[in-house]
Every structure is written in C-alpha cells, then in structure tokens.
PDB file of N, CA and C in Angstrom:
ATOM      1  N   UNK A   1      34.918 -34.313  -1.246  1.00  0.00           N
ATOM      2  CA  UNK A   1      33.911 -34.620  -0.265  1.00  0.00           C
ATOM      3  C   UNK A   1      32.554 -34.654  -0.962  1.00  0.00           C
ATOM      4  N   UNK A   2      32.084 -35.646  -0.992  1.00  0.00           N
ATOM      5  CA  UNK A   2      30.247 -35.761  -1.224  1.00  0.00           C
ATOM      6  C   UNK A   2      29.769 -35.253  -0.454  1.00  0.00           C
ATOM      7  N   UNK A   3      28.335 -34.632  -1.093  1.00  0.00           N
ATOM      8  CA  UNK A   3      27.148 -34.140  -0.118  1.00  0.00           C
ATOM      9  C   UNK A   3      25.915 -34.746  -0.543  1.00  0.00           C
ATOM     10  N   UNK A   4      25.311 -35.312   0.790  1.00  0.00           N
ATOM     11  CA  UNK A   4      24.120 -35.955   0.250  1.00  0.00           C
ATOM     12  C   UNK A   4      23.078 -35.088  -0.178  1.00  0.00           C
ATOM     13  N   UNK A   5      22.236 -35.236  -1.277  1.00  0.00           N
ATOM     14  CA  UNK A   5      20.803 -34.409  -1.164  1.00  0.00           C
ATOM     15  C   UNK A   5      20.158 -35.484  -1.212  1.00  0.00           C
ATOM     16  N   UNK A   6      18.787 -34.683  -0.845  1.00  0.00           N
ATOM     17  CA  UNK A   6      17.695 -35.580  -0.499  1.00  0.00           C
ATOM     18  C   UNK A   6      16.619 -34.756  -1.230  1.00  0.00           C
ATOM     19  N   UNK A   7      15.591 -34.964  -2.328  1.00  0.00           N
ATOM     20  CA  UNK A   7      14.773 -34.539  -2.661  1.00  0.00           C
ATOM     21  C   UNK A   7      13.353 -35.152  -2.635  1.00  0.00           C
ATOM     22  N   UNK A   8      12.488 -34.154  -1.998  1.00  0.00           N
ATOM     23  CA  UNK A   8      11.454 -34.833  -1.510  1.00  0.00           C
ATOM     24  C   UNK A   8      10.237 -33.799  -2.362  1.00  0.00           C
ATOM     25  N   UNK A   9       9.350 -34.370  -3.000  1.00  0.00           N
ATOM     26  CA  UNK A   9       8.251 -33.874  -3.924  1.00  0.00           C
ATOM     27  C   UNK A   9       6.601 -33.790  -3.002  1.00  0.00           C
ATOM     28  N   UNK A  10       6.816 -32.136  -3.261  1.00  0.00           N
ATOM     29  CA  UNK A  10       4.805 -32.064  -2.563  1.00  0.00           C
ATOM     30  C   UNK A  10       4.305 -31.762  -3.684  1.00  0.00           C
ATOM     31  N   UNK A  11       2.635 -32.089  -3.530  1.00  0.00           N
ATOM     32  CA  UNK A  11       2.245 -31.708  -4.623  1.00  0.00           C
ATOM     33  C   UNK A  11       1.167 -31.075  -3.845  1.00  0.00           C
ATOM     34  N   UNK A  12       0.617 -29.780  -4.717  1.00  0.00           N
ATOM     35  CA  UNK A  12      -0.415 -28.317  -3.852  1.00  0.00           C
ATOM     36  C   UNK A  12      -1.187 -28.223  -5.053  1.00  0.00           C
ATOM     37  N   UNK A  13      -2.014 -27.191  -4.661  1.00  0.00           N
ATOM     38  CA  UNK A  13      -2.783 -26.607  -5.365  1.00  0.00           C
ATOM     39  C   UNK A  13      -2.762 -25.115  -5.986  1.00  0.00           C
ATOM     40  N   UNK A  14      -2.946 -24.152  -6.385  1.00  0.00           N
ATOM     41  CA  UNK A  14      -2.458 -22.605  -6.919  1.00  0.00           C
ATOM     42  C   UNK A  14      -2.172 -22.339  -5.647  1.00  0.00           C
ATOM     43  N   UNK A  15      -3.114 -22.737  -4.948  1.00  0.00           N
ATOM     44  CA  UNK A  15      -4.075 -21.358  -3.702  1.00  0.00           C
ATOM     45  C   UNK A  15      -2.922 -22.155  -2.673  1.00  0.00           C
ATOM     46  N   UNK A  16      -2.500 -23.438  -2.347  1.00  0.00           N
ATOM     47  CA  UNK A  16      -1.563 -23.568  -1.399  1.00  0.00           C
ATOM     48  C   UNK A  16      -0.188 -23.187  -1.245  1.00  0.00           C
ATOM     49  N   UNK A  17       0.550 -22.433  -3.184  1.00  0.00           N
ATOM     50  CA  UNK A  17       1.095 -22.558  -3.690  1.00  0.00           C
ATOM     51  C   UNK A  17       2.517 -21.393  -2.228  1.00  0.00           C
ATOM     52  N   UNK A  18       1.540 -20.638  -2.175  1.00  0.00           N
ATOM     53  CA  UNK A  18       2.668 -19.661  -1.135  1.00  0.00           C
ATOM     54  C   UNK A  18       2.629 -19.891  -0.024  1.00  0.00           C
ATOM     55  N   UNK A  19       1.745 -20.505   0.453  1.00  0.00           N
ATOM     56  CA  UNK A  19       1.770 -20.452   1.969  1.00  0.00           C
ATOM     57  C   UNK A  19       2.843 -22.021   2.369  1.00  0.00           C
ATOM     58  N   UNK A  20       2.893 -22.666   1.381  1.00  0.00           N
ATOM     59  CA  UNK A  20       3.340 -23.854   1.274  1.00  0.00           C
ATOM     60  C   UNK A  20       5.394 -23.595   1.530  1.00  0.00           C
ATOM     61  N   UNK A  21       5.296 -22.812  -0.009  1.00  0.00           N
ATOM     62  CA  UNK A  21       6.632 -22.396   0.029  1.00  0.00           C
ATOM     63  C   UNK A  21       7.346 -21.412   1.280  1.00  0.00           C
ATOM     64  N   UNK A  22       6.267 -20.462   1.781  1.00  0.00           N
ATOM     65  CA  UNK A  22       6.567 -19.624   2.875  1.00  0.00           C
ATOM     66  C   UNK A  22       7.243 -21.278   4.161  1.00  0.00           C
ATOM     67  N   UNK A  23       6.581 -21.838   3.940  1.00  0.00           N
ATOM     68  CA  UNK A  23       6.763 -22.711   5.628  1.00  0.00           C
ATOM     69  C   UNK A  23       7.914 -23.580   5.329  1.00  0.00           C
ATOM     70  N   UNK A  24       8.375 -23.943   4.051  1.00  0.00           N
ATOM     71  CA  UNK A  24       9.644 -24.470   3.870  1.00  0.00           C
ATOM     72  C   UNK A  24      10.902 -23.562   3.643  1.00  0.00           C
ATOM     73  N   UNK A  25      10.282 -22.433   3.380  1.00  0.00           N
ATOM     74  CA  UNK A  25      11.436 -21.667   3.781  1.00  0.00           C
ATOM     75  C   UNK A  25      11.876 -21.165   5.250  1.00  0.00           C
ATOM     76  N   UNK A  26      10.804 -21.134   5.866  1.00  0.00           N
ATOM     77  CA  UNK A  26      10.883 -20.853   7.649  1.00  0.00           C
ATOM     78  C   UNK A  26      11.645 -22.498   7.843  1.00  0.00           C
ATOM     79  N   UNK A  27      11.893 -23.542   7.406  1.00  0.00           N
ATOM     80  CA  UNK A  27      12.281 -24.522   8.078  1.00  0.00           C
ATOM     81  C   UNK A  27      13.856 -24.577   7.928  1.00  0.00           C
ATOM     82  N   UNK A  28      13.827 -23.856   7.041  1.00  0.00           N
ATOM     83  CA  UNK A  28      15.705 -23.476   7.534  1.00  0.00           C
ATOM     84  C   UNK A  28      16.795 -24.744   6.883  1.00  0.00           C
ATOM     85  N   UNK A  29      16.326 -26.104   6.576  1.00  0.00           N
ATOM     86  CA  UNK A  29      17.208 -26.855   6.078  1.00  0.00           C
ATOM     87  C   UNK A  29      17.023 -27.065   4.526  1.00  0.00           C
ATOM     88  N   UNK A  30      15.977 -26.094   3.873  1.00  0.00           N
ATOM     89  CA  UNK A  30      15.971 -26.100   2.306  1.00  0.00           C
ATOM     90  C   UNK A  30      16.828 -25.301   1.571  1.00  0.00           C
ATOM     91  N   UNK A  31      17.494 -25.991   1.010  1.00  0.00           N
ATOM     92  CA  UNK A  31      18.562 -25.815  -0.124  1.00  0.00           C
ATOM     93  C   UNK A  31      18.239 -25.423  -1.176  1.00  0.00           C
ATOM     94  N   UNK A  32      16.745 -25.675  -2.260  1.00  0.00           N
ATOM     95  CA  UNK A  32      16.527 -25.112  -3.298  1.00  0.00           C
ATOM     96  C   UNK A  32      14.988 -25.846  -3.396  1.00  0.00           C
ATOM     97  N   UNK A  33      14.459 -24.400  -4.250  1.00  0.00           N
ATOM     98  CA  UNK A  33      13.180 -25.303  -4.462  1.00  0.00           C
ATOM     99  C   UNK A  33      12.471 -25.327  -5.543  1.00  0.00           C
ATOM    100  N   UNK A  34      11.909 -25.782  -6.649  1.00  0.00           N
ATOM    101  CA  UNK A  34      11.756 -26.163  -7.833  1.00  0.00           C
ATOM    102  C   UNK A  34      10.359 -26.158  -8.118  1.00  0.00           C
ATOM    103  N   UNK A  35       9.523 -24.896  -8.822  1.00  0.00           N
ATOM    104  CA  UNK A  35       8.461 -24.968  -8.765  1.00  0.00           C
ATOM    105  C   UNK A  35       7.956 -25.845 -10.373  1.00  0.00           C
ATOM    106  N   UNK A  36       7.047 -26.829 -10.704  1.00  0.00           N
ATOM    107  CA  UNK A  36       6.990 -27.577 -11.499  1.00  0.00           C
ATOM    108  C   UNK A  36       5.296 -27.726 -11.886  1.00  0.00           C
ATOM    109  N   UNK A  37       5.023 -28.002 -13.186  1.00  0.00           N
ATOM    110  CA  UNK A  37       3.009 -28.036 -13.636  1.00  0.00           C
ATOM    111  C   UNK A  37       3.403 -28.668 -14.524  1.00  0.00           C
ATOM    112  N   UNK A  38       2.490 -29.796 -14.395  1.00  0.00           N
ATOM    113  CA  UNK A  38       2.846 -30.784 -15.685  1.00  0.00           C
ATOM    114  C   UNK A  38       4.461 -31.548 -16.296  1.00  0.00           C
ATOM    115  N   UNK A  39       4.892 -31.441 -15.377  1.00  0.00           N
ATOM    116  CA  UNK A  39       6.695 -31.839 -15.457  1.00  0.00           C
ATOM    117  C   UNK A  39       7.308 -31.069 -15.760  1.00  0.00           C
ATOM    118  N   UNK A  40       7.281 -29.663 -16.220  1.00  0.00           N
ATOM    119  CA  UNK A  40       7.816 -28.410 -17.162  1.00  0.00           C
ATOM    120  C   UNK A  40       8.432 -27.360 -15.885  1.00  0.00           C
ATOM    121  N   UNK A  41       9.176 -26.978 -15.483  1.00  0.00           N
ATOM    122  CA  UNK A  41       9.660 -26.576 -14.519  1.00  0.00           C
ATOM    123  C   UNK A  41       9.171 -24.817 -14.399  1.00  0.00           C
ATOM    124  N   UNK A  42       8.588 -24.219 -13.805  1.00  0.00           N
ATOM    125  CA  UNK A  42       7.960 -22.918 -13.783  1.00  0.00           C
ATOM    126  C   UNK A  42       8.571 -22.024 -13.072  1.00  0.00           C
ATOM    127  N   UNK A  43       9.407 -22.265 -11.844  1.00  0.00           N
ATOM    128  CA  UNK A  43      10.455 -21.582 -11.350  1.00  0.00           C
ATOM    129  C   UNK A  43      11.074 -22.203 -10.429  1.00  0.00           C
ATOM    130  N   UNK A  44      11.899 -21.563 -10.225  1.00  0.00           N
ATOM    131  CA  UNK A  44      13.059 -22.229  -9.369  1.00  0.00           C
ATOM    132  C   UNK A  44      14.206 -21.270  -8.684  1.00  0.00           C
ATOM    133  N   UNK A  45      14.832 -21.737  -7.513  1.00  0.00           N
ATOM    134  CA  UNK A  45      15.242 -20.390  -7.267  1.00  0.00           C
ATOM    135  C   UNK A  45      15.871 -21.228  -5.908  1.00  0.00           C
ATOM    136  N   UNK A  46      17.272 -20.711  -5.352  1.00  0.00           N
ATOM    137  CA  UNK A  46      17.705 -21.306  -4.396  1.00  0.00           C
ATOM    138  C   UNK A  46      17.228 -20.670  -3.154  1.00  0.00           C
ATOM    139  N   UNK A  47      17.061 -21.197  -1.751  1.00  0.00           N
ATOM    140  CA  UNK A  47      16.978 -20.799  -0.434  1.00  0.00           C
ATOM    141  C   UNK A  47      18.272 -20.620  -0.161  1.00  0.00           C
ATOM    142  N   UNK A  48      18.711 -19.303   0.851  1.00  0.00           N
ATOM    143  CA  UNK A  48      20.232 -19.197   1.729  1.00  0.00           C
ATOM    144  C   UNK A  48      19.227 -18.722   2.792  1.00  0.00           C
ATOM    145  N   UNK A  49      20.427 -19.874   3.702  1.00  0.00           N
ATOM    146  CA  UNK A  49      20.278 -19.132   4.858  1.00  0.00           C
ATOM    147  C   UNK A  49      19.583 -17.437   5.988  1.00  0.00           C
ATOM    148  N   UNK A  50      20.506 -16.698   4.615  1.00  0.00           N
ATOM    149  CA  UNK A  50      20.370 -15.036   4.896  1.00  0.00           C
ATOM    150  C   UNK A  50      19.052 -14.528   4.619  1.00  0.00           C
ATOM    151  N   UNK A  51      18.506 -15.526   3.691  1.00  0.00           N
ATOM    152  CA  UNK A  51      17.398 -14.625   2.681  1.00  0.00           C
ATOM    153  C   UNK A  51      16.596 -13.707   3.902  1.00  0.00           C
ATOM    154  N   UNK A  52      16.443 -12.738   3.311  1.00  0.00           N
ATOM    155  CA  UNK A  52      15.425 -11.717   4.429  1.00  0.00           C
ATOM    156  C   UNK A  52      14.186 -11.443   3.508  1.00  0.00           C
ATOM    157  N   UNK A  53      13.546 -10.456   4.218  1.00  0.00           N
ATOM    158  CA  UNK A  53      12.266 -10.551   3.354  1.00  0.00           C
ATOM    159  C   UNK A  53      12.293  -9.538   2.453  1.00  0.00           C
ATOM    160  N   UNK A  54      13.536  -8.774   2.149  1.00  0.00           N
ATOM    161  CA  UNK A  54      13.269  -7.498   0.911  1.00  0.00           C
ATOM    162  C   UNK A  54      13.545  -8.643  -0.321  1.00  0.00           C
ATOM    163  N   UNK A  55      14.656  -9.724  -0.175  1.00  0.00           N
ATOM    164  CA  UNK A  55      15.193 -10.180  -1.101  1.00  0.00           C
ATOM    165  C   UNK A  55      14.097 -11.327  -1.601  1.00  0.00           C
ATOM    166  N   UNK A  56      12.985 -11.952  -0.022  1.00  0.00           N
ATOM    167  CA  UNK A  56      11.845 -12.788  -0.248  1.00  0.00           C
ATOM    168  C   UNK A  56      10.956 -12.285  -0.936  1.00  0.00           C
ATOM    169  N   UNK A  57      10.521 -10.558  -0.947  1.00  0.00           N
ATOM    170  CA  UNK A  57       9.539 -10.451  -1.214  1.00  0.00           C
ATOM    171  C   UNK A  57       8.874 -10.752  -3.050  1.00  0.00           C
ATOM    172  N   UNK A  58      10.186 -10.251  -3.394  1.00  0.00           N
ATOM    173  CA  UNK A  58      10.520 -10.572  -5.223  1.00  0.00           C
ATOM    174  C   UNK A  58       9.849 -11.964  -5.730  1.00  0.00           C
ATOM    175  N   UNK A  59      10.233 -13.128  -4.513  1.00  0.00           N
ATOM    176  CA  UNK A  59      10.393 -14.422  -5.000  1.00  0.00           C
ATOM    177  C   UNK A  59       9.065 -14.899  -4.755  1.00  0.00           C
ATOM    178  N   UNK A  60       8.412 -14.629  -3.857  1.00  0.00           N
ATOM    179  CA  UNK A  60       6.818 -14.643  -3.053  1.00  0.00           C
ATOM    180  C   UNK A  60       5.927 -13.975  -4.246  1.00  0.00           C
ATOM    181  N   UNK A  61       6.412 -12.858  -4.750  1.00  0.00           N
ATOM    182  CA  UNK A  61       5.461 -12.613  -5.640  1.00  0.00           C
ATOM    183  C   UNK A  61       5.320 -13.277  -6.971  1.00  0.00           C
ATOM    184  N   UNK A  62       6.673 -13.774  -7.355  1.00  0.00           N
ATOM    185  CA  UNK A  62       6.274 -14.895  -8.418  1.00  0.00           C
ATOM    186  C   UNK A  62       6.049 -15.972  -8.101  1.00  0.00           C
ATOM    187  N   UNK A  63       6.147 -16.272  -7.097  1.00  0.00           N
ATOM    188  CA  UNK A  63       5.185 -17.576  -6.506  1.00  0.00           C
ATOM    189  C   UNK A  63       3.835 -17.628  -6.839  1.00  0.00           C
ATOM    190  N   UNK A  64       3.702 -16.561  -6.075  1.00  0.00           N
ATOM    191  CA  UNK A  64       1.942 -15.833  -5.647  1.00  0.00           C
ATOM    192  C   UNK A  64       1.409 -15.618  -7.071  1.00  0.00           C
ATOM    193  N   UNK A  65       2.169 -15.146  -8.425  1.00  0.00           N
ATOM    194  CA  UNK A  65       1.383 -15.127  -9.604  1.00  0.00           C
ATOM    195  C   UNK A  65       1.502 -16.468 -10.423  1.00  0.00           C
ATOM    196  N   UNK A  66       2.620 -17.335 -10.058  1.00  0.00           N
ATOM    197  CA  UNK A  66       2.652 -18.643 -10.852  1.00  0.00           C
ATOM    198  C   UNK A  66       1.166 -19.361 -10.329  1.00  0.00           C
ATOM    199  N   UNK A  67       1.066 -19.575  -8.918  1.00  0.00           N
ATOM    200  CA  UNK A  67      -0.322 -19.990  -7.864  1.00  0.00           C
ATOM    201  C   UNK A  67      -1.147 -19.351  -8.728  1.00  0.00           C
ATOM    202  N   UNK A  68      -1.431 -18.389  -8.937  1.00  0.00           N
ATOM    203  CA  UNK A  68      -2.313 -18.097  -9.737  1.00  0.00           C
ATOM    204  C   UNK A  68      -3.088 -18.409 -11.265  1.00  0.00           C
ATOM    205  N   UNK A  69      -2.122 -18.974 -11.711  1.00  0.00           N
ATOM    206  CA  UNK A  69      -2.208 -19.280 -13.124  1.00  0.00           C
ATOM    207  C   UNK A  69      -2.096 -21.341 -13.312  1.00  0.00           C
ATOM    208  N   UNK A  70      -1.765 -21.704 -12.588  1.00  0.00           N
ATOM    209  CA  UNK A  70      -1.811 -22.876 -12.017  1.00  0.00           C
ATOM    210  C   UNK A  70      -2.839 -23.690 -11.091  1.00  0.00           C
ATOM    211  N   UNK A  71      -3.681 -24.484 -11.751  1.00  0.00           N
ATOM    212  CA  UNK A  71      -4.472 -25.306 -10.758  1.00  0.00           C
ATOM    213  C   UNK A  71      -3.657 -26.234  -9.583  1.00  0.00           C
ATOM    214  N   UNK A  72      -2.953 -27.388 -10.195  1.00  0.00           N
ATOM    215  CA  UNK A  72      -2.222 -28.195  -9.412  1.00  0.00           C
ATOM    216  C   UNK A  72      -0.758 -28.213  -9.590  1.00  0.00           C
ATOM    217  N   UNK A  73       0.353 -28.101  -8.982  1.00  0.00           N
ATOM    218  CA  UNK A  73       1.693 -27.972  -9.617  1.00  0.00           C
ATOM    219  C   UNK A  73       2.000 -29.234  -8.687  1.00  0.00           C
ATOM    220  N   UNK A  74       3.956 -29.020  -8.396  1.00  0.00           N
ATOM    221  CA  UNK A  74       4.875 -29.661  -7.577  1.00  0.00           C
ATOM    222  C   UNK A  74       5.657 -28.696  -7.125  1.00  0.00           C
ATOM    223  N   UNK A  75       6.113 -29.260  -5.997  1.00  0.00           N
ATOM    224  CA  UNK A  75       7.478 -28.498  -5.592  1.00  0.00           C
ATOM    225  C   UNK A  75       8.566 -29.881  -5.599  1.00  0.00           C
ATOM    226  N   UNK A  76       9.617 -29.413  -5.640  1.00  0.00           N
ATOM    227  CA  UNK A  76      10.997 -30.562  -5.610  1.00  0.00           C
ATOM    228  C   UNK A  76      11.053 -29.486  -4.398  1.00  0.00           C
ATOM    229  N   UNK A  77      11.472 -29.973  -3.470  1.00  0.00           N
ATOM    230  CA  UNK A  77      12.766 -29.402  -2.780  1.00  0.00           C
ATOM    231  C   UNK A  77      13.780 -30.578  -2.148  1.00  0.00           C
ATOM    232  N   UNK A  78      15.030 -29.288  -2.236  1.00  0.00           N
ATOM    233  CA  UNK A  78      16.125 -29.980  -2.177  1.00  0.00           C
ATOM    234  C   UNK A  78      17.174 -30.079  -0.924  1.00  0.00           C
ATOM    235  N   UNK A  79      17.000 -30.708  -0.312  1.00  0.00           N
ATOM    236  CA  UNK A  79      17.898 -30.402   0.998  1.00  0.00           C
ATOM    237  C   UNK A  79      19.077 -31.459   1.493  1.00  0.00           C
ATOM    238  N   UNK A  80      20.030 -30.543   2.336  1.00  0.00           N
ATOM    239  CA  UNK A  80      21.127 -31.783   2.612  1.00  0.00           C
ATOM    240  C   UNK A  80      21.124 -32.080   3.549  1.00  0.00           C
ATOM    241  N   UNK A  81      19.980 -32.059   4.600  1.00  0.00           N
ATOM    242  CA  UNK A  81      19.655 -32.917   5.967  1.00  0.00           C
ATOM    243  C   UNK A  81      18.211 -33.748   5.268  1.00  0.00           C
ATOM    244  N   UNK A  82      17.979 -34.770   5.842  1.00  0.00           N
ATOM    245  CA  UNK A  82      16.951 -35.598   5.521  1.00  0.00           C
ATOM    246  C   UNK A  82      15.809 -34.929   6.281  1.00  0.00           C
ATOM    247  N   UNK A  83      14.398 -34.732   5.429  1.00  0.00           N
ATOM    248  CA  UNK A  83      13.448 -33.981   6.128  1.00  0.00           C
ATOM    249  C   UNK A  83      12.940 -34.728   7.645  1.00  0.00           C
ATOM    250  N   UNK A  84      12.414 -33.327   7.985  1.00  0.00           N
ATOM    251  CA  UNK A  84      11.995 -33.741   9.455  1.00  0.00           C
ATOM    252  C   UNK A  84      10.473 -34.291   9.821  1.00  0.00           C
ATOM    253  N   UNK A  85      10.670 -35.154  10.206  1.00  0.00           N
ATOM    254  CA  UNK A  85       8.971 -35.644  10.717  1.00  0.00           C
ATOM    255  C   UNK A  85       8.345 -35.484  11.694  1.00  0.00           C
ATOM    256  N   UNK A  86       6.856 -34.564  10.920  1.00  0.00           N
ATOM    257  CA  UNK A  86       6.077 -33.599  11.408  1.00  0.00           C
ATOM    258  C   UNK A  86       4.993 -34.713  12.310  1.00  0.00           C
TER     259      UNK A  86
END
C-alpha cells in the first residue's frame, strides 16, 4: 500500500521559530517536521499523535535555542493529508 506525503515549506524568522512549530503541532495532521538554515538541516524530529507536553517540552526547547541562533530558517513539514486552507 502507498502513502501519499505531501510536503509543504514555511519559511520564519528565529523569533517565529516556536510559536510557528507550536501551531503545527496543535494541527494534528503533521507527520514530521524538518527544521532547515541555509539548506543544512538543524533539526528534525517526528510529530505522534500522543506527544504530550513532558515529551514536547525537550523538543520546544531546542527549537526555542535553534530560533535563537538563527535569523531566517525553513520548516519542511511532512504530512499525509493535504494541508488545510486557512
């Protein structure tokens, strides 16, 4: 059986860098998300379903210090429903 993904690219700033990732993870159909500066991939790390926030809080904080050290990055994210229009 195939599964489609669909990868769709934002591009932020340090300072948008968590609040950005926080709201695609509240959207519940992201599969993985790929933090990226200059094409060089800076972290990455899958979304489940379950994630709660002891297991978020780890991942938020290297968010929150990559944002920091970063003017402009990307995110890839990766999902197997086609995104929703806001």
């Amino acid at each position: 059986m195939s599964e489609n993904r669909y990868v769709e690219t934002i591009r932020v700033t340090g300072e948008q860098l968590v609040g950005e990732v926080k709201r695609l993870i509240h959207e519940g159909n992201v599969n993985h998300l790929i933090i990226k500066h200059e094409g060089h991939t800076v972290l990455e790390f899958p979304v489940t379903v379950g994630l709660v926030g002891v297991v978020l809080a780890p991942v938020l904080a290297a968010v929150g210090a990559a944002g920091a050290m970063l003017t402009n990055c990307t995110i890839e994210v990766i999902r197997t429903e086609p995104p929703q229009s806001s």
